[in-house]
N, C-alpha and C. Protein backbone atom coordinates (compact mmCIF):
# COMPACT_ATOMS: atom_id res chain seq x y z
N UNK A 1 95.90 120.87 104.41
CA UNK A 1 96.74 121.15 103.26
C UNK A 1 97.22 122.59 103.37
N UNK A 2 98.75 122.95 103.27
CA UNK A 2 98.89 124.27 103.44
C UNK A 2 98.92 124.99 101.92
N UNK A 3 99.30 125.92 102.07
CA UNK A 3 99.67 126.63 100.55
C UNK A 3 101.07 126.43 100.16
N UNK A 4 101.15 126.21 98.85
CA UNK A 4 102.54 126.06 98.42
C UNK A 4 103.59 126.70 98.55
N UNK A 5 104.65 126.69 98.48
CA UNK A 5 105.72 128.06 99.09
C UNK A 5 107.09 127.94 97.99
N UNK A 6 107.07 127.07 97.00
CA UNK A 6 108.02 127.34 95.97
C UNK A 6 108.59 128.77 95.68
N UNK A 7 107.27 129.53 95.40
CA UNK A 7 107.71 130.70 94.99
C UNK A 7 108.55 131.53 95.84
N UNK A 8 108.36 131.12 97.32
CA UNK A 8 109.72 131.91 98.47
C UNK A 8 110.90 131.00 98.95
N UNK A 9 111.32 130.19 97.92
CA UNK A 9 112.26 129.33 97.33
C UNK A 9 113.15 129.37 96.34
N UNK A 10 114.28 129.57 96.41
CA UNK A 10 115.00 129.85 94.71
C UNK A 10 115.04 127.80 94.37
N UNK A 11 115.01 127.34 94.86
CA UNK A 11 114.94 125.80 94.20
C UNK A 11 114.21 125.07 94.95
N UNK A 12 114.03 124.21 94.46
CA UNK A 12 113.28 122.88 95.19
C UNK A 12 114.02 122.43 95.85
N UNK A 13 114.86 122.01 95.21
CA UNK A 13 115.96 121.27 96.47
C UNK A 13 116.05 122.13 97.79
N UNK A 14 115.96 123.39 97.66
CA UNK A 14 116.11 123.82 99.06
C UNK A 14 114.85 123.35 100.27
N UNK A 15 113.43 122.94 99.45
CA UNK A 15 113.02 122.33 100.75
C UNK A 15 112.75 120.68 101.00
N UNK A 16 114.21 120.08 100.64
CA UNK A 16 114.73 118.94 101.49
C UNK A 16 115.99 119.01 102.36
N UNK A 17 115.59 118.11 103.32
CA UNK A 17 116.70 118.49 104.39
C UNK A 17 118.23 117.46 103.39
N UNK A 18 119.33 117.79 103.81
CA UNK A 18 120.70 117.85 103.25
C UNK A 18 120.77 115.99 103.33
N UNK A 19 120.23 115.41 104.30
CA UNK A 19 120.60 113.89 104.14
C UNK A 19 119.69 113.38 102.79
N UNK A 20 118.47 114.10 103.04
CA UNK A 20 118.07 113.43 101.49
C UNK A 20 118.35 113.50 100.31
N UNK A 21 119.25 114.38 100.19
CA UNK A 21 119.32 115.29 98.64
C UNK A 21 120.92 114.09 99.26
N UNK A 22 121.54 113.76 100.32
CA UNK A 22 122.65 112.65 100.03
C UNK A 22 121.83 111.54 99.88
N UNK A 23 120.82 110.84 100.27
CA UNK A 23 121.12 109.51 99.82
C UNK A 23 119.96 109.67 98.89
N UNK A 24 119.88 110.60 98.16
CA UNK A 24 119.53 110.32 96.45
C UNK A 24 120.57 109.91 95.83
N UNK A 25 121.81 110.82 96.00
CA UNK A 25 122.63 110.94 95.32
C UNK A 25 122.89 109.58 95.16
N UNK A 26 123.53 109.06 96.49
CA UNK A 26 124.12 107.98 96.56
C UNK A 26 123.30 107.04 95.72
N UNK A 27 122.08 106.86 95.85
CA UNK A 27 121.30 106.01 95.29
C UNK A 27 121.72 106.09 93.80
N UNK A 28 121.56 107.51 93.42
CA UNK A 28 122.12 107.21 91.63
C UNK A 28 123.13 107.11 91.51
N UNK A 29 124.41 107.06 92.09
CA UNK A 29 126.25 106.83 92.46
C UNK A 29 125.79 104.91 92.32
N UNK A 30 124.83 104.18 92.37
CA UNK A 30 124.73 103.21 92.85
C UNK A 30 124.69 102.25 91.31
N UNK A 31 123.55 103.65 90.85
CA UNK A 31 123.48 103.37 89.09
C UNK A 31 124.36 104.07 88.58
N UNK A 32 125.66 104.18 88.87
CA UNK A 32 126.91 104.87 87.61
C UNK A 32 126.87 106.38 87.67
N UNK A 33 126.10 107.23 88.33
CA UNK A 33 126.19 108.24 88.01
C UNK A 33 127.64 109.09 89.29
N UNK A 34 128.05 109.95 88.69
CA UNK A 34 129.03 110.53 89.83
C UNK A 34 127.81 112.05 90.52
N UNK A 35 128.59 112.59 91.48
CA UNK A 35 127.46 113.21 92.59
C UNK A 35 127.21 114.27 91.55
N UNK A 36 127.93 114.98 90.78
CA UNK A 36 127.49 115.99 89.95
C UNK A 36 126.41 115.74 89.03
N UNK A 37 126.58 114.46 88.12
CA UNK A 37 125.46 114.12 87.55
C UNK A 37 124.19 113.32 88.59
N UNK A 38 124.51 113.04 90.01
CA UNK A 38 123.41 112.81 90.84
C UNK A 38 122.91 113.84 90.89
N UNK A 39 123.69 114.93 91.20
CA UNK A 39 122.28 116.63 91.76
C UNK A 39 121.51 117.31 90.68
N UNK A 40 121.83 116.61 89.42
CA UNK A 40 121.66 117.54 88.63
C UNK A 40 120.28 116.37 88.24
N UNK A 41 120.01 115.05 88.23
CA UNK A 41 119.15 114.03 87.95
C UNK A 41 118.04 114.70 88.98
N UNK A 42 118.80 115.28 90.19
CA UNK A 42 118.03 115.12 91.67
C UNK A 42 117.07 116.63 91.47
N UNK A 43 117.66 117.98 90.66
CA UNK A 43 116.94 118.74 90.52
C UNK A 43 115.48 118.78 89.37
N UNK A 44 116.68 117.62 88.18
CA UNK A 44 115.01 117.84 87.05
C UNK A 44 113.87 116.85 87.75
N UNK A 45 114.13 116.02 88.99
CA UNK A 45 113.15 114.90 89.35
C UNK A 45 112.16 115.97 90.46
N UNK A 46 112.76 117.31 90.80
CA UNK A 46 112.23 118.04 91.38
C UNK A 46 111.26 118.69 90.74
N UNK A 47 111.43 119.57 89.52
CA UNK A 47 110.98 120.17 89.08
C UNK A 47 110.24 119.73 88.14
N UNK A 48 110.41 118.44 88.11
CA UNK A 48 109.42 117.83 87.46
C UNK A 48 108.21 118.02 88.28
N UNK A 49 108.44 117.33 89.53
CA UNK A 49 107.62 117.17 90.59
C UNK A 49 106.48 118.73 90.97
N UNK A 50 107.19 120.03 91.05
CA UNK A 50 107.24 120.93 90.82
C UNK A 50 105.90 121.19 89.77
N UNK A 51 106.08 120.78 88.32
CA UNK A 51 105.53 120.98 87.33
C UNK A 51 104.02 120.01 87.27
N UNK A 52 104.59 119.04 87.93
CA UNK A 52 103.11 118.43 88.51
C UNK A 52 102.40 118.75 88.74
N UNK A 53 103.07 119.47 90.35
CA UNK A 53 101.93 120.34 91.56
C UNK A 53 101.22 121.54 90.70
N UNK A 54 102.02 121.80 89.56
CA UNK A 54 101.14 123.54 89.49
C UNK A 54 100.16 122.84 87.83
N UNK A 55 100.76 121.67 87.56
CA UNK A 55 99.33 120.72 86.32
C UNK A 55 98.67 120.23 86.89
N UNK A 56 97.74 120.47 87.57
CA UNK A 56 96.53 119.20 88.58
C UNK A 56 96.23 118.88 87.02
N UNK A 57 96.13 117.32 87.08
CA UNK A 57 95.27 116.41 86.21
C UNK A 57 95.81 116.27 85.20
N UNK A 58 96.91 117.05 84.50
CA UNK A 58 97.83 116.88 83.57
C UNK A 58 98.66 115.73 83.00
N UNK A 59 98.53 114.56 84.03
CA UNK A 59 98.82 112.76 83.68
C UNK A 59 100.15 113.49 82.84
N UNK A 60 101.16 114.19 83.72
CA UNK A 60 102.88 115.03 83.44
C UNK A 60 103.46 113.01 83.64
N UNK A 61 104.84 112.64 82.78
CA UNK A 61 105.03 111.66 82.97
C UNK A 61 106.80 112.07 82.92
N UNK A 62 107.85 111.43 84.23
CA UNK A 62 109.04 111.60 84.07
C UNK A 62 109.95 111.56 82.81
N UNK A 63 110.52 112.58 82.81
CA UNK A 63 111.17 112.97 80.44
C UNK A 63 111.87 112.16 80.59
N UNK A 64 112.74 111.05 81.98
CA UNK A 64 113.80 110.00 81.13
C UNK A 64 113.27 109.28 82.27
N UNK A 65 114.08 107.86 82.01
CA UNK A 65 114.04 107.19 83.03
C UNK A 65 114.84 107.47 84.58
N UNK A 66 116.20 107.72 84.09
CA UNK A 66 117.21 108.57 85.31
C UNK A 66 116.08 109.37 86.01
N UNK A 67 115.69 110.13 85.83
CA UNK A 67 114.62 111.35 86.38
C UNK A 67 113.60 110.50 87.38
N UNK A 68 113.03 109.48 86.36
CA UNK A 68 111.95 108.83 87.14
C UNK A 68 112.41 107.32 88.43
N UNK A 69 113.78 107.21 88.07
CA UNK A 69 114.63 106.57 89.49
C UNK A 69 114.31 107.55 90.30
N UNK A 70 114.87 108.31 89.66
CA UNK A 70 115.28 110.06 91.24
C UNK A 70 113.65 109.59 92.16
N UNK A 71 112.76 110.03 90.65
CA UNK A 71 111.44 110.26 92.03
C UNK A 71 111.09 108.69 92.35
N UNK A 72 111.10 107.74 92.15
CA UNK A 72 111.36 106.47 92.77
C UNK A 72 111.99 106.45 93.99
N UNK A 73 113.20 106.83 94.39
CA UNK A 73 114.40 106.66 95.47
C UNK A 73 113.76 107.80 96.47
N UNK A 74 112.84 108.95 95.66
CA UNK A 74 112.14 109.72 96.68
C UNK A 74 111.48 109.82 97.77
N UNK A 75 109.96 108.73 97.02
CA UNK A 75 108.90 108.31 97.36
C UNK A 75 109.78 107.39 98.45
N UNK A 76 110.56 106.91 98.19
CA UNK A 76 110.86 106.02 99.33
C UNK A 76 110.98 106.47 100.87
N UNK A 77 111.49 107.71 100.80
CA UNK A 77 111.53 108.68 102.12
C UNK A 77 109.98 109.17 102.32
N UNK A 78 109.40 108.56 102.53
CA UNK A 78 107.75 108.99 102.71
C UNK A 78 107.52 109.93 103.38
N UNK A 79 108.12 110.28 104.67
CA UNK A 79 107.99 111.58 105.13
C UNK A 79 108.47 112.27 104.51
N UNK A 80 109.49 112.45 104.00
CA UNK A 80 110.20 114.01 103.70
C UNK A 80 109.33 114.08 102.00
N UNK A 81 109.33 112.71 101.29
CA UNK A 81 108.43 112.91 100.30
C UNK A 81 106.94 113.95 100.36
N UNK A 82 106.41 113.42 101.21
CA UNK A 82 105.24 113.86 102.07
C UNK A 82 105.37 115.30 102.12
N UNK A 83 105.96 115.67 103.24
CA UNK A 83 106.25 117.15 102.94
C UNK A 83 106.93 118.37 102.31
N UNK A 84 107.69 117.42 101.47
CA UNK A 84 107.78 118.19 99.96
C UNK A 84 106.85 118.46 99.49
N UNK A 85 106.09 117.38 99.18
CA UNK A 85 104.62 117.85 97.93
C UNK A 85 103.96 118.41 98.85
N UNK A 86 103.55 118.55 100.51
CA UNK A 86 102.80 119.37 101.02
C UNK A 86 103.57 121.40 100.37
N UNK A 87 104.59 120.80 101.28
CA UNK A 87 105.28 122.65 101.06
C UNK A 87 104.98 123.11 99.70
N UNK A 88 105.13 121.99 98.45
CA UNK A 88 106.00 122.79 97.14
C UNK A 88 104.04 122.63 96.56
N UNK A 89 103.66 122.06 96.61
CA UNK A 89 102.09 122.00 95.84
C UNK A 89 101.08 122.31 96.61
N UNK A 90 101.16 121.90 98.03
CA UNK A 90 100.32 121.97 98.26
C UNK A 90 99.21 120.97 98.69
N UNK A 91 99.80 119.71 97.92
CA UNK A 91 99.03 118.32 97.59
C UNK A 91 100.32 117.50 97.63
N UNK A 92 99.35 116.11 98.07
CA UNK A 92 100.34 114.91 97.81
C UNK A 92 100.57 114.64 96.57
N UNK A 93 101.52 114.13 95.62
CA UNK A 93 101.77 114.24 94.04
C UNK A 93 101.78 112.28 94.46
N UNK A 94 100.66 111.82 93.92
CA UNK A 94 100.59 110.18 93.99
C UNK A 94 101.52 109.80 92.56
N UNK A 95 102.01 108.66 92.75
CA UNK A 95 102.66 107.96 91.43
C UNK A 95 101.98 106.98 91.49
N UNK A 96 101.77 106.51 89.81
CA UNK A 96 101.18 105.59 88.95
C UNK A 96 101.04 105.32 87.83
N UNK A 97 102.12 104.23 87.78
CA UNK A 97 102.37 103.60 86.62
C UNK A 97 101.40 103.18 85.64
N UNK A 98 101.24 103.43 84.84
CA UNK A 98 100.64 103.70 83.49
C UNK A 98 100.76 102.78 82.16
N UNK A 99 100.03 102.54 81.56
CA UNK A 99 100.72 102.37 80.25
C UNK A 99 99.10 102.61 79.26
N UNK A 100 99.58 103.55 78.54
CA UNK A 100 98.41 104.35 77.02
C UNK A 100 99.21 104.81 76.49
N UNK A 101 98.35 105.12 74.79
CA UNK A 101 99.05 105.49 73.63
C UNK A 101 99.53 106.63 74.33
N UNK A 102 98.79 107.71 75.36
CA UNK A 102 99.49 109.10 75.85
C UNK A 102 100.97 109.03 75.76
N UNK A 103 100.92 108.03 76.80
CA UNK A 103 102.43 107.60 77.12
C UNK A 103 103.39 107.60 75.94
N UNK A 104 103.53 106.29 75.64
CA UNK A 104 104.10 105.26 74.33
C UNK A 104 104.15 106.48 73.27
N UNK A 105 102.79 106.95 72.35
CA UNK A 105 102.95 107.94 71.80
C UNK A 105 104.42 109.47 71.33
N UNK A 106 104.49 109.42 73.31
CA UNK A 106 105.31 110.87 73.57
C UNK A 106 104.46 112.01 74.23
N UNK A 107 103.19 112.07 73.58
CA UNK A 107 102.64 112.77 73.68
C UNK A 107 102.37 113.37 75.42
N UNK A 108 102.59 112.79 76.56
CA UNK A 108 103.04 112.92 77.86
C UNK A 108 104.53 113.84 78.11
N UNK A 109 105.13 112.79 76.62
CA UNK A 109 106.50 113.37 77.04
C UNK A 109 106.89 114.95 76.87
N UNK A 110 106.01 115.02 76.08
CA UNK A 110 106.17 116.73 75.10
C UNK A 110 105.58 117.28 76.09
N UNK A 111 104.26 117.36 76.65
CA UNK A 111 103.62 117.99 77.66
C UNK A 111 103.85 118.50 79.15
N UNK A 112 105.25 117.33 79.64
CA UNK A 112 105.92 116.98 81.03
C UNK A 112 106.92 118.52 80.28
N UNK A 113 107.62 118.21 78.70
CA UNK A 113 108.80 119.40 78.92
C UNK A 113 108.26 120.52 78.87
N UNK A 114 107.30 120.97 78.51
CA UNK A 114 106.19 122.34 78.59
C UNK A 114 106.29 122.83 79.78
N UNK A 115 105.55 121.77 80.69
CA UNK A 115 105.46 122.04 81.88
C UNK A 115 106.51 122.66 82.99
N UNK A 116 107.52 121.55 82.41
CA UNK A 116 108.91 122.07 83.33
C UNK A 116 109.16 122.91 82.99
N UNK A 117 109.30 123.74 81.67
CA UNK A 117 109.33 124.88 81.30
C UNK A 117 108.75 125.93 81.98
N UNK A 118 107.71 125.96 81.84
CA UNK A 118 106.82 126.73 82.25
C UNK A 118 106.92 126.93 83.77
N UNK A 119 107.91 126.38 84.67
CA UNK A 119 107.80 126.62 86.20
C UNK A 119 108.54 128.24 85.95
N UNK A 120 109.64 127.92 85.81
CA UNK A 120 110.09 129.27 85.54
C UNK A 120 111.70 128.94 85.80
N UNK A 121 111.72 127.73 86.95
CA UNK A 121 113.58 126.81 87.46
C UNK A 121 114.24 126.66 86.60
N UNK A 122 115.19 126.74 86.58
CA UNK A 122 116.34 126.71 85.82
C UNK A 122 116.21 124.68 85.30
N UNK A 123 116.07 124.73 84.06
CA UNK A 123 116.29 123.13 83.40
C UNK A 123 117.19 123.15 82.76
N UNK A 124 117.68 121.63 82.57
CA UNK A 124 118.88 120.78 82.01
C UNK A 124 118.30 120.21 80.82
N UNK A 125 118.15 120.91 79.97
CA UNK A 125 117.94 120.42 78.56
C UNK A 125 118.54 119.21 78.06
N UNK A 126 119.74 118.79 78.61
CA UNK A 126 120.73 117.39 78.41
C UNK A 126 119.73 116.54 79.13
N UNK A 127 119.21 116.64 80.01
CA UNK A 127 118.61 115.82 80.96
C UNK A 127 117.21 115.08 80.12
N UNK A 128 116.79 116.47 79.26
CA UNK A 128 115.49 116.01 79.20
C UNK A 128 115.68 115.43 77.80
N UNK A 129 116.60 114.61 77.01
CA UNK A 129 116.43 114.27 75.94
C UNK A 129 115.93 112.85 75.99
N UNK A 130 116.51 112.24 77.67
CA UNK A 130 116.04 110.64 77.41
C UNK A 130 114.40 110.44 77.32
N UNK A 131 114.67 109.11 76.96
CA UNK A 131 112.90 108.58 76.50
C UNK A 131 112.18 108.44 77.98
N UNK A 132 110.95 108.67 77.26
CA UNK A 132 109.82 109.09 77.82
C UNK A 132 109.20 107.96 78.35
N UNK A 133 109.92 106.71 78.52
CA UNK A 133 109.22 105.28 78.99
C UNK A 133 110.44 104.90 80.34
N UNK A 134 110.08 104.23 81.33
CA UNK A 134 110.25 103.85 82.27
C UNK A 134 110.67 102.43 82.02
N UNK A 135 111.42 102.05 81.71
CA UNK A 135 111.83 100.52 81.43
C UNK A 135 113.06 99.55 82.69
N UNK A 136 114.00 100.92 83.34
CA UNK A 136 114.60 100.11 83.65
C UNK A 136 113.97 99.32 85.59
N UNK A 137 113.12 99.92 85.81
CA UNK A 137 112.62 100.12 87.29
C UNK A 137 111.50 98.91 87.28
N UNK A 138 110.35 99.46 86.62
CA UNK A 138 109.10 98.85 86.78
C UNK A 138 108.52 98.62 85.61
N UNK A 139 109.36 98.73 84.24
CA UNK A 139 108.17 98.08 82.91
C UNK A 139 106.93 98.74 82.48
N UNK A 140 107.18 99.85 83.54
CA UNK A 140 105.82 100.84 82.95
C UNK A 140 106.56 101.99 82.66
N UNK A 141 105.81 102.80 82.13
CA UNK A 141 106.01 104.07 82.38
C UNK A 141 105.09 104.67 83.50
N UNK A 142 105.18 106.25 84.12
CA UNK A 142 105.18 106.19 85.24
C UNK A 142 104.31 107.75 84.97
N UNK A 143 103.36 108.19 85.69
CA UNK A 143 102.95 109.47 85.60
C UNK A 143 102.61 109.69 86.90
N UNK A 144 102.26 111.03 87.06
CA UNK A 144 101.85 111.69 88.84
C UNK A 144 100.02 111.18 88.34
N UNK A 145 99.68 111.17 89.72
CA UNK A 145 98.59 110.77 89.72
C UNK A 145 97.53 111.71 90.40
N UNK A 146 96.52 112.79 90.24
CA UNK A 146 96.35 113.71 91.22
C UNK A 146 94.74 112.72 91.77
């Protein structure tokens, strides 16, 4: 496991290589979104991710569903997934779908926008208004799993 290196990073996105940060996009171009509102889905799914690595155990859960496609369409690139969460945490960031009052409540949801807050990255406050449940993907909602 190496040490994290966000901090000699001005974004997350900068440590994925350029085809992935395209076929995210494309992937949300697929669900209606145009590429501007793809990069901008593609950064809060980062910094979410981000906000994970620096909550060990924090059960952080994606603030909309859009967000939690992004890290869906991620995980799918297993390598470059892989060494994202190596570079940016440090750790592999596992996903696992969930369902508790945490969740359902909000109470995840309030805690995930803290968090993102608290990285220090620039957030999309528009981004983070959708609900805090995972409905259109998998019927769960969805949290990092450490």
């Amino acid at each position: 496991m190496s040490e994290p290196v966000i901090a000699e990073s001005k974004h997350p996105r900068d440590l994925l290589d350029g085809w992935v940060i395209d076929h995210l996009a494309e992937r949300a171009g697929r669900r209606g979104h145009d590429r501007n509102m793809a990069l901008r889905l593609i950064d809060m799914a980062l910094v979410f991710l981000v906000a994970c690595g620096e909550n060990t155990g924090a059960k952080l859960s994606p603030p909309s569903d859009a967000i939690d496609e992004v890290w869906h369409d991620l995980i799918t690139c297993t390598n470059e997934y892989a060494l994202f969460c190596d570079a940016m945490a440090g750790r592999f960031i596992h996903h696992r779908p969930i369902v508790n009052d945490d969740i359902t409540s909000g109470r995840a949801h309030t805690r995930t926008i803290a968090a993102m807050r608290s990285t220090g990255l620039p957030i999309d406050e528009e981004l983070l208004i959708g609900s805090p449940r995972c409905m259109n993907t998998c019927n769960h909602p969805c949290s990092e799993d450490d």
